[in-house]
C-alpha atoms as a PDB file:
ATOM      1  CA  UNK A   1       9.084   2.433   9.440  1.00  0.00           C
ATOM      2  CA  UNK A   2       6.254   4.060   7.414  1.00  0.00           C
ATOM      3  CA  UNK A   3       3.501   2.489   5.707  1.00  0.00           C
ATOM      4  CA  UNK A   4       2.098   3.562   2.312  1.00  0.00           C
ATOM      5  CA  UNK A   5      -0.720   2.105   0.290  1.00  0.00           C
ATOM      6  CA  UNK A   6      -0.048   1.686  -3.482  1.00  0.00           C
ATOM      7  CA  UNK A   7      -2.878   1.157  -5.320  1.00  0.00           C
ATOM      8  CA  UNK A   8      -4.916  -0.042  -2.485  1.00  0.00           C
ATOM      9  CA  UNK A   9      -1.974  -2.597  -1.216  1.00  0.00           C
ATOM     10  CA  UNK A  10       0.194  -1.693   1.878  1.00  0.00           C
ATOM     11  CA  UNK A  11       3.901  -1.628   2.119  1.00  0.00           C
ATOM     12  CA  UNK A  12       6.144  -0.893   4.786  1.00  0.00           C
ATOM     13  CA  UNK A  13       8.987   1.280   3.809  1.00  0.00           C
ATOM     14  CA  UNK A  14      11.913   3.250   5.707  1.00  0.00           C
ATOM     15  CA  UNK A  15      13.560   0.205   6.990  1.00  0.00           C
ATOM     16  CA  UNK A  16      17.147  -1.302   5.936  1.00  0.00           C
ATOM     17  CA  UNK A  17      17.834  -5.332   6.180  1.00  0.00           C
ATOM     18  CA  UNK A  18      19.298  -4.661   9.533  1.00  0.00           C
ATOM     19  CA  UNK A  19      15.851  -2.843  10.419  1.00  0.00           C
ATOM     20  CA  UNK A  20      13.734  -5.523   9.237  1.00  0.00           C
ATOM     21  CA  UNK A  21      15.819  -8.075  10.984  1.00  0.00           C
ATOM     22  CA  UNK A  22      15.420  -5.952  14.203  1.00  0.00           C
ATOM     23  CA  UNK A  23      11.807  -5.823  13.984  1.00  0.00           C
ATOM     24  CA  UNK A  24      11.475  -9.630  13.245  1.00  0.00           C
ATOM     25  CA  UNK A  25      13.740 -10.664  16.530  1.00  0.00           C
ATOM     26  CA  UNK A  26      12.657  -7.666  18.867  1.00  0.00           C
ATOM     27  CA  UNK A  27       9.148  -7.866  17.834  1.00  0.00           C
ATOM     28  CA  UNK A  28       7.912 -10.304  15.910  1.00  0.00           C
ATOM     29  CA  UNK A  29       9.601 -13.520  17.721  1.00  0.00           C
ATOM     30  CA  UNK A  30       8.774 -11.810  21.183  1.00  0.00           C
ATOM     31  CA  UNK A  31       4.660 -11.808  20.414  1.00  0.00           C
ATOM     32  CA  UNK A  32       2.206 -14.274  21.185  1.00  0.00           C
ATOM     33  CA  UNK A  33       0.772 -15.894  18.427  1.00  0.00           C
ATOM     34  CA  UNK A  34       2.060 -16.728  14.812  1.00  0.00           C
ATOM     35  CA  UNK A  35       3.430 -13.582  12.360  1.00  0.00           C
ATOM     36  CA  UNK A  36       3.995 -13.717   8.108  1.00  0.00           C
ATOM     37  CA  UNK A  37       6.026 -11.405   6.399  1.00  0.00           C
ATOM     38  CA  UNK A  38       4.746 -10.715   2.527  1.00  0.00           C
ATOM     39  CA  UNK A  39       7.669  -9.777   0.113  1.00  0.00           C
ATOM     40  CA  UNK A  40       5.494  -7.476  -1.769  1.00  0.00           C
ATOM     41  CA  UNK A  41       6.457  -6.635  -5.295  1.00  0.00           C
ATOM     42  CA  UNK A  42       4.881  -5.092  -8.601  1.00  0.00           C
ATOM     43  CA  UNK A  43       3.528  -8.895  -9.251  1.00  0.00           C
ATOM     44  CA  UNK A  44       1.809  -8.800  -6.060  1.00  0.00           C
ATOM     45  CA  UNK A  45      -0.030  -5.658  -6.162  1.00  0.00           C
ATOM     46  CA  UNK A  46      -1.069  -6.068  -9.334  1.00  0.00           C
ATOM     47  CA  UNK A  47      -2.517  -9.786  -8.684  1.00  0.00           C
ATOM     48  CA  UNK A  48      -3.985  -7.751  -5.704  1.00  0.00           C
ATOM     49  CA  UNK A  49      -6.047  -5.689  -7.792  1.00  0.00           C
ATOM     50  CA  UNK A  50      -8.269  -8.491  -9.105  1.00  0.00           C
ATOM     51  CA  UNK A  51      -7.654 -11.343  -6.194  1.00  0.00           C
ATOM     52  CA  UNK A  52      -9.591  -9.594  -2.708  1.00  0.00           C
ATOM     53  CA  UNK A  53      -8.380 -12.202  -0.647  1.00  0.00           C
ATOM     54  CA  UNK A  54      -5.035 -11.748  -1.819  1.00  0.00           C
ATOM     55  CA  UNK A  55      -5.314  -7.966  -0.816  1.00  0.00           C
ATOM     56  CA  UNK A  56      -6.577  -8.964   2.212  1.00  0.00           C
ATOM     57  CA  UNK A  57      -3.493 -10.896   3.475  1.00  0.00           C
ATOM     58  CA  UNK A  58      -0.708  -8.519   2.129  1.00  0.00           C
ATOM     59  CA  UNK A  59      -2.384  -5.507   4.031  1.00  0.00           C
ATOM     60  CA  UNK A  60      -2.978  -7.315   7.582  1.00  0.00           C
ATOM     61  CA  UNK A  61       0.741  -9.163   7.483  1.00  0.00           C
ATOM     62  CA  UNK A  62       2.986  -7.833  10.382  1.00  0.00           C
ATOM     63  CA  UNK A  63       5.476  -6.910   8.057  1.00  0.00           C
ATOM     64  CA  UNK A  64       5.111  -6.043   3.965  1.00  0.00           C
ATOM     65  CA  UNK A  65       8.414  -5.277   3.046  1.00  0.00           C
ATOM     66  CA  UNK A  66       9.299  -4.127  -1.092  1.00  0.00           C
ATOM     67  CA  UNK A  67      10.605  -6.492  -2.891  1.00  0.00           C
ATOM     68  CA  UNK A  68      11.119  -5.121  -5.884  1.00  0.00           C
ATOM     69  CA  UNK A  69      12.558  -1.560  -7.036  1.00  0.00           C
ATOM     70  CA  UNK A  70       9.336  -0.679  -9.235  1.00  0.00           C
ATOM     71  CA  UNK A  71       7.641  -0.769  -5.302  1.00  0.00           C
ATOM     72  CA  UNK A  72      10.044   2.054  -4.235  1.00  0.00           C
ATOM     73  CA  UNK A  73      10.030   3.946  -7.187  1.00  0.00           C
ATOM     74  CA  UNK A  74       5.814   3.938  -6.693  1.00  0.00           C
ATOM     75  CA  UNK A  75       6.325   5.255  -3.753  1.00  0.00           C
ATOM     76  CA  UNK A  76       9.133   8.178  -4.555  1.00  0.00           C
ATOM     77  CA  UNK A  77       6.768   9.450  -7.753  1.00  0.00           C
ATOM     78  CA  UNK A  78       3.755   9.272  -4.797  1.00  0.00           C
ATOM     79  CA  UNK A  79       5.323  11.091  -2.582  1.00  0.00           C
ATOM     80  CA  UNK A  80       6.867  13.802  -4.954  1.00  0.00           C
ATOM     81  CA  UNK A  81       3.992  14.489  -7.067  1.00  0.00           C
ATOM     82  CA  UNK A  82       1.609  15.194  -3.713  1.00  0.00           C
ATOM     83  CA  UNK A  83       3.680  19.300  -3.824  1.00  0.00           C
ATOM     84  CA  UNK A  84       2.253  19.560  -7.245  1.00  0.00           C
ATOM     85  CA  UNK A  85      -0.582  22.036  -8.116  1.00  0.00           C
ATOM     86  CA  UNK A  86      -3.746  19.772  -9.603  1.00  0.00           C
ATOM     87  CA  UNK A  87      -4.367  21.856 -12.719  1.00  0.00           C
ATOM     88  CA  UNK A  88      -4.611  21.253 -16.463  1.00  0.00           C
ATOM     89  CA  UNK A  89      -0.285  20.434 -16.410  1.00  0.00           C
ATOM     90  CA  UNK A  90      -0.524  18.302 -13.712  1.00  0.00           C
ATOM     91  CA  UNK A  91      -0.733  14.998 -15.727  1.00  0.00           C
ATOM     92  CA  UNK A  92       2.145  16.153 -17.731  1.00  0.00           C
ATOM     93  CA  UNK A  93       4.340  17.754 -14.579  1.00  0.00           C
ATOM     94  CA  UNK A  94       3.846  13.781 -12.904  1.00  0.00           C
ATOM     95  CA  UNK A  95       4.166  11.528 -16.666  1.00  0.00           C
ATOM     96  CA  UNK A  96       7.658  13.765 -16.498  1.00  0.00           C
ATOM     97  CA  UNK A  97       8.393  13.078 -12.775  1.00  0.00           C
ATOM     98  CA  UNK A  98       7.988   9.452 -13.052  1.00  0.00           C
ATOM     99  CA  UNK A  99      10.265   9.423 -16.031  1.00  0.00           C
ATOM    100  CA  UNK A 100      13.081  11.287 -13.692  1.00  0.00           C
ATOM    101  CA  UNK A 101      12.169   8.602 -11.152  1.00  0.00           C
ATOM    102  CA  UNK A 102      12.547   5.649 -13.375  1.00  0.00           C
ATOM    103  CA  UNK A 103      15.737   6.339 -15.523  1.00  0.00           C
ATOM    104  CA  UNK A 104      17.639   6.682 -11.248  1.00  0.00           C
ATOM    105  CA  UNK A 105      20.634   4.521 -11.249  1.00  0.00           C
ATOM    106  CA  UNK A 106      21.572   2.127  -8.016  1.00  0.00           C
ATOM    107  CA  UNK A 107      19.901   0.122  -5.596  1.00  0.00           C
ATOM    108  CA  UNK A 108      17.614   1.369  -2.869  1.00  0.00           C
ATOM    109  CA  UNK A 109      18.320   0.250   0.659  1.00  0.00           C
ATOM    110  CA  UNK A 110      14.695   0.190   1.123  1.00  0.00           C
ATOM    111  CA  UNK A 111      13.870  -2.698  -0.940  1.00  0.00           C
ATOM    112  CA  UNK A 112      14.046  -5.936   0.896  1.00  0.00           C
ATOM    113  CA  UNK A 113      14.074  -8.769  -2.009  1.00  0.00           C
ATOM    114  CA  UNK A 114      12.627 -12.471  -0.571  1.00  0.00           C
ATOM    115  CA  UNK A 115      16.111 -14.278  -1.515  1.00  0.00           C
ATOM    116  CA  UNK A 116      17.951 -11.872   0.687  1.00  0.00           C
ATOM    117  CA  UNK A 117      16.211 -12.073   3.585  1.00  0.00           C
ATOM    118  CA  UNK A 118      16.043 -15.817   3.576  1.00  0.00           C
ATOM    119  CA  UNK A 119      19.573 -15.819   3.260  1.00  0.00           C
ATOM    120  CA  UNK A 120      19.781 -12.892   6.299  1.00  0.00           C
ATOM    121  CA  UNK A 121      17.019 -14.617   8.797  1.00  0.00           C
ATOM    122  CA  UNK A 122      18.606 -17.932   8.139  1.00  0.00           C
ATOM    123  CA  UNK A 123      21.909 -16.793   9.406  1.00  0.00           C
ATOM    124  CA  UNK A 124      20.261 -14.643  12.096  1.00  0.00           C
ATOM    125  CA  UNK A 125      18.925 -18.761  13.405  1.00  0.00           C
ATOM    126  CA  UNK A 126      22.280 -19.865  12.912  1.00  0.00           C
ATOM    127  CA  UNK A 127      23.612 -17.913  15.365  1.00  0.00           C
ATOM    128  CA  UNK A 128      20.582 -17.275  17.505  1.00  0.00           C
ATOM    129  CA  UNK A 129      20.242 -20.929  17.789  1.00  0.00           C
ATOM    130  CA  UNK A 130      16.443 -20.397  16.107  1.00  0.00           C
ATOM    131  CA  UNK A 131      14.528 -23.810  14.131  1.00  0.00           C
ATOM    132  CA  UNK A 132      13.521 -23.450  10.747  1.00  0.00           C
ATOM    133  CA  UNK A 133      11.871 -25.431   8.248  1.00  0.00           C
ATOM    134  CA  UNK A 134      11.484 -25.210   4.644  1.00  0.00           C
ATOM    135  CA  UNK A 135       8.481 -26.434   2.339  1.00  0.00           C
ATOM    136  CA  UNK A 136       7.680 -26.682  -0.760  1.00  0.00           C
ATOM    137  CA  UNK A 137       9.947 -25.595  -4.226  1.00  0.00           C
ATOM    138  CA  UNK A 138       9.500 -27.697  -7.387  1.00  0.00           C
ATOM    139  CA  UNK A 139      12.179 -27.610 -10.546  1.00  0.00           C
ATOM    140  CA  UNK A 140      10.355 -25.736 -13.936  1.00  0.00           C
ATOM    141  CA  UNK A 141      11.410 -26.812 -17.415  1.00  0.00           C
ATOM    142  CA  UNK A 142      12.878 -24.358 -20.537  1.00  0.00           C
ATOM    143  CA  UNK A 143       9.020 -23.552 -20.598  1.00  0.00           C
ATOM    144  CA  UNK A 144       8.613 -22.628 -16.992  1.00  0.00           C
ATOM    145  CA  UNK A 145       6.449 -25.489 -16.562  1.00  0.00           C
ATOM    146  CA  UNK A 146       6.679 -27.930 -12.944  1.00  0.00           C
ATOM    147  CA  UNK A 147       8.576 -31.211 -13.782  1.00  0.00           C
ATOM    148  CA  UNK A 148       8.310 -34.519 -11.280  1.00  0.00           C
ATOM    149  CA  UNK A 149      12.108 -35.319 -10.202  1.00  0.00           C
ATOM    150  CA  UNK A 150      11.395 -38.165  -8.257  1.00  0.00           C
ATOM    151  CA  UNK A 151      14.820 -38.475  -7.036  1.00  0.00           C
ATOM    152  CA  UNK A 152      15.203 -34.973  -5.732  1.00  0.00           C
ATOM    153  CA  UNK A 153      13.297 -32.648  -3.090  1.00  0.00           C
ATOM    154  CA  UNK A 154      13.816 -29.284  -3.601  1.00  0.00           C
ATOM    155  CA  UNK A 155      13.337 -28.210  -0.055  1.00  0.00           C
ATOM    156  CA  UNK A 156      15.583 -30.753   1.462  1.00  0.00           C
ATOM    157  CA  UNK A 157      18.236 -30.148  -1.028  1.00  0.00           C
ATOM    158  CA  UNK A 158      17.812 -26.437   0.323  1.00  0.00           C
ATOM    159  CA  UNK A 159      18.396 -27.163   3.559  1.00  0.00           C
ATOM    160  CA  UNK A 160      21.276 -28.771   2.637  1.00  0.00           C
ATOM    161  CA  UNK A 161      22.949 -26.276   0.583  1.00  0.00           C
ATOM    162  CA  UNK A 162      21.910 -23.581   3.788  1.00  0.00           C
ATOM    163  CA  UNK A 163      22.884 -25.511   6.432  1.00  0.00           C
ATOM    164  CA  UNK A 164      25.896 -25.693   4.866  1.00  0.00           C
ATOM    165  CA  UNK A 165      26.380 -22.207   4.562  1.00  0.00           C
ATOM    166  CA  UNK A 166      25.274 -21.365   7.895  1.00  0.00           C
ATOM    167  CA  UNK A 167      26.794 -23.835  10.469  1.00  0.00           C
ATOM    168  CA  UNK A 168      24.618 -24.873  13.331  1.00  0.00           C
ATOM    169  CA  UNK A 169      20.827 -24.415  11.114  1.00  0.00           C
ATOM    170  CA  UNK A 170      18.815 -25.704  12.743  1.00  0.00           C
ATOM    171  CA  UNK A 171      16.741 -27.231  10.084  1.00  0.00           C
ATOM    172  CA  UNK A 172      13.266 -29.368  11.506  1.00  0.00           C
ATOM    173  CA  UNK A 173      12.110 -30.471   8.161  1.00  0.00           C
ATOM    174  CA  UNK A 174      11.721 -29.707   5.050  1.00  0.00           C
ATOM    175  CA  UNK A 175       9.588 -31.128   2.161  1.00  0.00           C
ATOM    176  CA  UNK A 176       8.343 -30.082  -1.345  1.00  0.00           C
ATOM    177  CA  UNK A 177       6.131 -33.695  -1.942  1.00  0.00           C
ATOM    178  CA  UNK A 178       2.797 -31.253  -0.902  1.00  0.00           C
ATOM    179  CA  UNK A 179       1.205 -28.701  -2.992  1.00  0.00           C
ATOM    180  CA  UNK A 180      -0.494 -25.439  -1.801  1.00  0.00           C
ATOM    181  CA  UNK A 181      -4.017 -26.873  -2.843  1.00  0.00           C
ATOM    182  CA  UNK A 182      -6.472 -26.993   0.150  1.00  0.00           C
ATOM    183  CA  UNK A 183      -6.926 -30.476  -0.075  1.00  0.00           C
ATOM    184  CA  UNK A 184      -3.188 -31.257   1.064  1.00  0.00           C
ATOM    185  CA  UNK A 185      -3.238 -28.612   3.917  1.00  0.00           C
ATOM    186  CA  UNK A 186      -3.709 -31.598   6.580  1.00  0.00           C
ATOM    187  CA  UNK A 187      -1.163 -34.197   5.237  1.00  0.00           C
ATOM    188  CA  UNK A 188       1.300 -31.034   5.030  1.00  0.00           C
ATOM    189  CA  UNK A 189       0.543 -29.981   8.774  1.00  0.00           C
ATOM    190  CA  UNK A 190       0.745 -33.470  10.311  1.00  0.00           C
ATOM    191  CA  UNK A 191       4.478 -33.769   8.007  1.00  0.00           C
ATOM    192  CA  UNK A 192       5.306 -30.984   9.716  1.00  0.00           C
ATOM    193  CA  UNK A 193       4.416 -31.574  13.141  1.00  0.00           C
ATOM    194  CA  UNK A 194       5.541 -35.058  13.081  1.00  0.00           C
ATOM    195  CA  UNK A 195       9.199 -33.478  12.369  1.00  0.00           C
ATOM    196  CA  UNK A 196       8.422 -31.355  15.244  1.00  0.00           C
ATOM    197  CA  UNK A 197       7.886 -34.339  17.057  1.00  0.00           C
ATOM    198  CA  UNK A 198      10.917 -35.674  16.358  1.00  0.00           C
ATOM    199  CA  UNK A 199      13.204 -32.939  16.866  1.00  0.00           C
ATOM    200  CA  UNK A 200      11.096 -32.589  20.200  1.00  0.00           C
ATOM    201  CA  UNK A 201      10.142 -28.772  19.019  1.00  0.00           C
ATOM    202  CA  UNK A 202       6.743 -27.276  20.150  1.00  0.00           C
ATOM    203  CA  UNK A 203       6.676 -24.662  17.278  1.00  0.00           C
ATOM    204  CA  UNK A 204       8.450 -23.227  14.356  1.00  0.00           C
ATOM    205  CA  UNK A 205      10.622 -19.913  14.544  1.00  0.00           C
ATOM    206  CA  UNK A 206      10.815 -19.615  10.874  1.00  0.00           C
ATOM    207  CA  UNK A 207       9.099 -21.096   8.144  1.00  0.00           C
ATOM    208  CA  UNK A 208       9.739 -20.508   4.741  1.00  0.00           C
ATOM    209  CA  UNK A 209       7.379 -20.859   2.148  1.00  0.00           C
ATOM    210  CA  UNK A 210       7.775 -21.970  -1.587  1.00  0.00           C
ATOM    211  CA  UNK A 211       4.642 -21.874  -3.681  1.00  0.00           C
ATOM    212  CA  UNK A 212       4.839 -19.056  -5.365  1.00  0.00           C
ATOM    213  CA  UNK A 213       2.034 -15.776  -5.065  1.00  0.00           C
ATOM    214  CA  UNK A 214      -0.532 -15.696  -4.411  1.00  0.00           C
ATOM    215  CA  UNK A 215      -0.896 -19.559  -3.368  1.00  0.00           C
ATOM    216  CA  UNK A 216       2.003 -18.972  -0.354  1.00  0.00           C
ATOM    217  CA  UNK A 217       0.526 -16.338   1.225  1.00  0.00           C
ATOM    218  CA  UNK A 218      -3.192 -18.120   0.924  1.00  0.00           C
ATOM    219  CA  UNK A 219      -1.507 -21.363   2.649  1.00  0.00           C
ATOM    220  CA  UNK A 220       0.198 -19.197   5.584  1.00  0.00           C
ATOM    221  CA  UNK A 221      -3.756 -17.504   5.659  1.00  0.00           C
ATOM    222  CA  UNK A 222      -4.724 -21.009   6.775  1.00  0.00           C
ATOM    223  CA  UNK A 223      -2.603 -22.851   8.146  1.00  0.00           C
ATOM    224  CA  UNK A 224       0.535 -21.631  10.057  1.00  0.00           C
ATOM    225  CA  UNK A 225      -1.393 -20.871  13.551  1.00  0.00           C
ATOM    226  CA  UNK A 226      -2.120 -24.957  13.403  1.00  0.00           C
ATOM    227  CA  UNK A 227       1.878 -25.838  13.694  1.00  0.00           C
ATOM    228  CA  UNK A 228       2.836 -23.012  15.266  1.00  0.00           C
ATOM    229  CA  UNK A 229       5.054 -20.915  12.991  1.00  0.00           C
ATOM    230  CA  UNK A 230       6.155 -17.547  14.961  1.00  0.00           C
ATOM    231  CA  UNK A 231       7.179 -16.080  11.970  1.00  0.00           C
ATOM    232  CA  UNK A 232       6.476 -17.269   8.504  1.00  0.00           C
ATOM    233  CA  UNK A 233       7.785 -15.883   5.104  1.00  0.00           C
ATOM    234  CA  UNK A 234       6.414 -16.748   0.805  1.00  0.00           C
ATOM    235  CA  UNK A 235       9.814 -16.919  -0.686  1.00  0.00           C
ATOM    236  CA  UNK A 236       8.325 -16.991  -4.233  1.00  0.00           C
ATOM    237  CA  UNK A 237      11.956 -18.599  -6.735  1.00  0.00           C
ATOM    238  CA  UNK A 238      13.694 -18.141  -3.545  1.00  0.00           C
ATOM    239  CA  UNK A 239      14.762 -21.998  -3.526  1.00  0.00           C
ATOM    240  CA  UNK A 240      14.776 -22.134  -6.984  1.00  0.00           C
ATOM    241  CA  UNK A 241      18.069 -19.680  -6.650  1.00  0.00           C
ATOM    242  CA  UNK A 242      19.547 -21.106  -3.543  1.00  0.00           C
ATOM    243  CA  UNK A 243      19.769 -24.754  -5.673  1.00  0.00           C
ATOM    244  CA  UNK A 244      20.706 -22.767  -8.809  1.00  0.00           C
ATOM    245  CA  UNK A 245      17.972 -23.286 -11.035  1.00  0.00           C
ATOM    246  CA  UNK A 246      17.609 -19.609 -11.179  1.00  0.00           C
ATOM    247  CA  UNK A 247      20.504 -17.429 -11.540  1.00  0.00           C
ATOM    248  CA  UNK A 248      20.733 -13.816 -10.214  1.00  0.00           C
ATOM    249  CA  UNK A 249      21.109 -11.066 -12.270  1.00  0.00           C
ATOM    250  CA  UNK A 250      24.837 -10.213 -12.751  1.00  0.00           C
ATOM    251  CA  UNK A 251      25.481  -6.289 -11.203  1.00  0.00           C
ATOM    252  CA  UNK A 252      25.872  -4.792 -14.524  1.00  0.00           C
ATOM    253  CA  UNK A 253      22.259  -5.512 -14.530  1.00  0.00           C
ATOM    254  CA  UNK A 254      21.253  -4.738 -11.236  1.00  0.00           C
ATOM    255  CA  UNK A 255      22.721  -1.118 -10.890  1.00  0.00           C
ATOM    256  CA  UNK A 256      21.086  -0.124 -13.364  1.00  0.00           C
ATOM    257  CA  UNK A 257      17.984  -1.581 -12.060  1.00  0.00           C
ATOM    258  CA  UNK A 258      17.499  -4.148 -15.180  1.00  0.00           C
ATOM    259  CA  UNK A 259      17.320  -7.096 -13.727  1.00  0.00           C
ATOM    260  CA  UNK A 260      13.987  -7.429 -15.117  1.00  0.00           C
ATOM    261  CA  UNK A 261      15.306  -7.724 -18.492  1.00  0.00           C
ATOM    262  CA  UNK A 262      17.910 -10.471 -17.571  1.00  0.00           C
ATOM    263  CA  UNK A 263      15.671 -12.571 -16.316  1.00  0.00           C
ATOM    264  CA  UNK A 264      13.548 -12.186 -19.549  1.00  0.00           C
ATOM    265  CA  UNK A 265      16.848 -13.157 -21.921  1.00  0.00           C
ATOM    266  CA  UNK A 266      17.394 -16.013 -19.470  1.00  0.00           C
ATOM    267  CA  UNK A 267      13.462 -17.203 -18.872  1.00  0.00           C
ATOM    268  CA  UNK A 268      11.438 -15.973 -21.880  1.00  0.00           C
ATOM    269  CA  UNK A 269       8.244 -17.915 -20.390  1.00  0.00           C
ATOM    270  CA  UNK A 270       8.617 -14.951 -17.857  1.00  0.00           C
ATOM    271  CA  UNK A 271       7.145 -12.188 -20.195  1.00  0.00           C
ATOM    272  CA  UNK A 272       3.753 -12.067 -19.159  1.00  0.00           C
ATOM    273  CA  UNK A 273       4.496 -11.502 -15.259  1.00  0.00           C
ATOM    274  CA  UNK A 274       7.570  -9.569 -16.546  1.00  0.00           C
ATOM    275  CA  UNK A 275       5.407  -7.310 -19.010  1.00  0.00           C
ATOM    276  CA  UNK A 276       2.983  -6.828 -14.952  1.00  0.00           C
ATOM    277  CA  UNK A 277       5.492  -5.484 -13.297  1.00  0.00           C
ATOM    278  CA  UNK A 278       7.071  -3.262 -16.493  1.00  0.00           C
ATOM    279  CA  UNK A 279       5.643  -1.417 -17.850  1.00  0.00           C
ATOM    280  CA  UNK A 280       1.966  -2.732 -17.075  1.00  0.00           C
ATOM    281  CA  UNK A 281       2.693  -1.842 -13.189  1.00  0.00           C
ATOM    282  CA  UNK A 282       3.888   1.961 -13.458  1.00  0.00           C
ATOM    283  CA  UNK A 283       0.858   3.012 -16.120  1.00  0.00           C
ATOM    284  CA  UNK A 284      -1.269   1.789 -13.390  1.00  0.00           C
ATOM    285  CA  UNK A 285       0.165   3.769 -10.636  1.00  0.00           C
ATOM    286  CA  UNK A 286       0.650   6.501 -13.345  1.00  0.00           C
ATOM    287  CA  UNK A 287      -3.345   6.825 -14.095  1.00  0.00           C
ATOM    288  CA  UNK A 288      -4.350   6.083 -10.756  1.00  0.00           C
ATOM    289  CA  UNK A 289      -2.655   9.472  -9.483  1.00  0.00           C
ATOM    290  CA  UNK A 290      -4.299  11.161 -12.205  1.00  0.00           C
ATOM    291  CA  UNK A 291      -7.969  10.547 -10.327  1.00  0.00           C
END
């Protein structure tokens, strides 16, 4: 594993799923103390950029893997443009490199997407016999606006659907009736330790988080070291897939690294965040290696 700042936010890169899964048992489950994993992608560093705090808690997580291909291809055009001579072609040697870079077909083994390692580190406590919880997770309309369902809980119906996918889950709780806003962060805690209490469980293993960034990541910030959590992970749509709300892109999309543009025909409310991470995301990088 290598880290590597990108415009001022760290990622961890070098590692496969089986790495990353490694590190979390080996490491992360085996220190004292309570650990968060951010599943950094173009969206994040770019919300980064104006949000300190934000910064903050991607670059001191134990773990920032990329979620996200435009991460890795950052990286790549970072690392290949640093042989280049800085003299009056150099902008137009590296506009031309990152072209190369971006029109690569095929998915990199080095980017470690937030519904994939759910899927991997809740079949890793299958087996392992770890507890997990999942909170938060609310449905969106056509418009990509929250909706009440009063008769459904998305976390609980994602336990369900996981647990029965990976026989022996231990699930402790799970709940999406709290929001991330600082003024529910005590209610939320004594939910979740009262389901502690009941499964007679003095901390979480894993705890996966549905709130979307940067509002996730703030709530781990403040409140996982008051459950316990060892190990605590912002799944972003995560649950919003796993109940299928939110499709995956189909492999004729992915392969060619368009997934991005799927989820755009699919989710048109998407285009702003879409239009951050492509091509808002890569001009940034692009200028920044100019200075």
């Amino acid at each position: 594993m290598f880290s590597k700042e990108i415009l001022g936010v760290r990622v961890d890169f070098g590692m496969s799923m089986d790495d990353v899964l490694i590190y979390i048992e080996n490491v992360l489950l085996k220190k004292e103390g309570t650990h968060y994993i951010c599943t950094t992608n173009p969206e994040f560093i770019m919300e980064a950029q104006k949000d300190e705090e934000f910064k903050r808690i991607i670059n001191q997580s134990d773990l920032s893997v990329p979620d996200g291909i435009g991460v890795v291809y950052a990286k790549d055009y970072l690392e290949k443009i640093k042989s280049f001579k800085r003299n009056v072609f150099f902008p137009l040697k590296a506009f031309f490199a990152g072209l190369c870079i971006g029109v690569k077909e095929g998915q990199s083994k080095e980017r470690i997407t937030g519904v994939d390692l759910t899927h991997q580190l809740c079949n890793l406590a299958s087996r392992k016999k770890y507890n997990v919880f999942f909170l938060g997770g609310r449905a969106k309309n056509a418009l990509g606006k929250h909706v009440i369902q009063n008769d459904k809980d998305m976390a609980t119906e994602v336990s369900h659907i996981l647990s029965s996918k990976y026989p022996g889950l231990n699930v402790i709780g799970a709940t999406s009736k709290f929001s991330a806003m600082e003024k529910d962060d005590k209610a939320t805690v004594e939910y979740i330790k009262k389901c502690m209490d009941e499964k007679n469980v003095s901390s979480i293993d894993f705890l996966f988080i549905c709130y979307g960034h940067p509002r996730q990541e703030k709530w781990i910030a403040r409140n996982t070291h008051l459950i316990p959590a060892h190990v605590s992970l912002g799944t972003g749509g995560t649950f919003d897939n796993i109940v299928g709300s939110i499709e995956l892109p189909p492999t004729i999309y992915t392969s060619r690294n368009m997934g991005w543009l799927y989820r755009l025909i699919r989710q048109p409310w998407r285009i702003k965040r879409i239009f951050m991470a492509f091509p808002t995301f890569p001009l940034k990088v692009f200028r920044q290696s100019l200075k």
